[in-house]
C-alpha atoms as a PDB file:
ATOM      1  CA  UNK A   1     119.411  93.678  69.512  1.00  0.00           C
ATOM      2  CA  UNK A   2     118.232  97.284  68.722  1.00  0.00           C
ATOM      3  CA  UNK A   3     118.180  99.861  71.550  1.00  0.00           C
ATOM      4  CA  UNK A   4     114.505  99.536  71.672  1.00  0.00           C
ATOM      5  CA  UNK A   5     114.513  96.211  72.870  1.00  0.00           C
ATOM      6  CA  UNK A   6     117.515  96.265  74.969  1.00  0.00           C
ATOM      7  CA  UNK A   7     115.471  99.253  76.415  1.00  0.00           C
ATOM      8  CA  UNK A   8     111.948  96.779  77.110  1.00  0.00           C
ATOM      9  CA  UNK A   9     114.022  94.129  77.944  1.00  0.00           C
ATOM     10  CA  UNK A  10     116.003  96.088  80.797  1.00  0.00           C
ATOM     11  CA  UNK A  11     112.349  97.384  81.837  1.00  0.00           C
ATOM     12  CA  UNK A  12     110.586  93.896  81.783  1.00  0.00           C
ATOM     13  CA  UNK A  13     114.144  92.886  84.165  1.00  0.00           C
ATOM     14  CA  UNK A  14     113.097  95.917  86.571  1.00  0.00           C
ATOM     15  CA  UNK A  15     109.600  95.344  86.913  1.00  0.00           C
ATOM     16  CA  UNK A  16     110.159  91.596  87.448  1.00  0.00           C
ATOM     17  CA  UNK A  17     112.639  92.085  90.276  1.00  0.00           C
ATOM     18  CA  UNK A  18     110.481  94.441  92.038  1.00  0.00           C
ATOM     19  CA  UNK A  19     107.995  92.418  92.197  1.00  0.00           C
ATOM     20  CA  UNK A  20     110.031  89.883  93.690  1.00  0.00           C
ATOM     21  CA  UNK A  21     111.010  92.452  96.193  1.00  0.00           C
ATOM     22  CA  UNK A  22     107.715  92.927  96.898  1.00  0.00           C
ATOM     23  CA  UNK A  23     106.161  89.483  97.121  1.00  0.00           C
ATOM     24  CA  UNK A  24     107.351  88.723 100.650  1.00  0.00           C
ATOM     25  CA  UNK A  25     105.640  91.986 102.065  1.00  0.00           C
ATOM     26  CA  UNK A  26     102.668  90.823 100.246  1.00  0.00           C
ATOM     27  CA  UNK A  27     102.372  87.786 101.762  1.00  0.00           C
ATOM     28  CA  UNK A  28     102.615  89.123 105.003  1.00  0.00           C
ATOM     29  CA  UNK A  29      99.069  90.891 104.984  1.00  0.00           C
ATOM     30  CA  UNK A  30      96.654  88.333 103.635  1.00  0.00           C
ATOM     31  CA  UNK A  31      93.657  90.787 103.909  1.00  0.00           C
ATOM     32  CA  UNK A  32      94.318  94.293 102.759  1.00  0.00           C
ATOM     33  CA  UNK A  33      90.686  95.161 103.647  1.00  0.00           C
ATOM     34  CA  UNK A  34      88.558  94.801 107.279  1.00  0.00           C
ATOM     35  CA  UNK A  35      86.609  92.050 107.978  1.00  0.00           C
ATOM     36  CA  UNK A  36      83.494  91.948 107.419  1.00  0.00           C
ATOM     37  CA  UNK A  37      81.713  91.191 110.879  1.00  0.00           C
ATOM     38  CA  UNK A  38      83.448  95.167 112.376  1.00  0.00           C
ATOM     39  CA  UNK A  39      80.665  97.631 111.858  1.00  0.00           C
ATOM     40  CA  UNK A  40      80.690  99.750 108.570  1.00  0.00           C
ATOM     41  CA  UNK A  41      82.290 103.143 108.987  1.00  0.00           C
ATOM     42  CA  UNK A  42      79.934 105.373 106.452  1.00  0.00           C
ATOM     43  CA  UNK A  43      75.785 105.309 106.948  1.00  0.00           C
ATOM     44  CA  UNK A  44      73.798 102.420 105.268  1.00  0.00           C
ATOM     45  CA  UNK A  45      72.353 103.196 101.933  1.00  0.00           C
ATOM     46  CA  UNK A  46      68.780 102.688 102.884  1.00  0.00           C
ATOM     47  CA  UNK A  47      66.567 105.796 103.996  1.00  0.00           C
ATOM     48  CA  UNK A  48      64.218 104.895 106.757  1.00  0.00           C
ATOM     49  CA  UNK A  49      62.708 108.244 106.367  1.00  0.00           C
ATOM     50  CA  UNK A  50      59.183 107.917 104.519  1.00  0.00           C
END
């Protein structure tokens, strides 16, 4: 193999075992966002001003 490719193939390695690492802390917060019934922090786009 050339350097170059021992080079992506060492990266792809990396990457994949990261994400790995990460999965499990993933997992553990389904919703990364709030739910949608709490009431929305910034002003509604509408204008009830004539």
């Amino acid at each position: 193999m050339t350097r170059t490719k021992k080079i992506l193939a060492t990266f792809a390695l990396v990457l994949g075992i990261a994400a790995a690492a990460a999965s499990p802390a993933l997992a553990d917060n389904p919703m990364p966002v709030a739910p949608l019934d709490n009431p929305m922090p910034v002003a509604p786009l509408e204008n009830p001003m004539p």
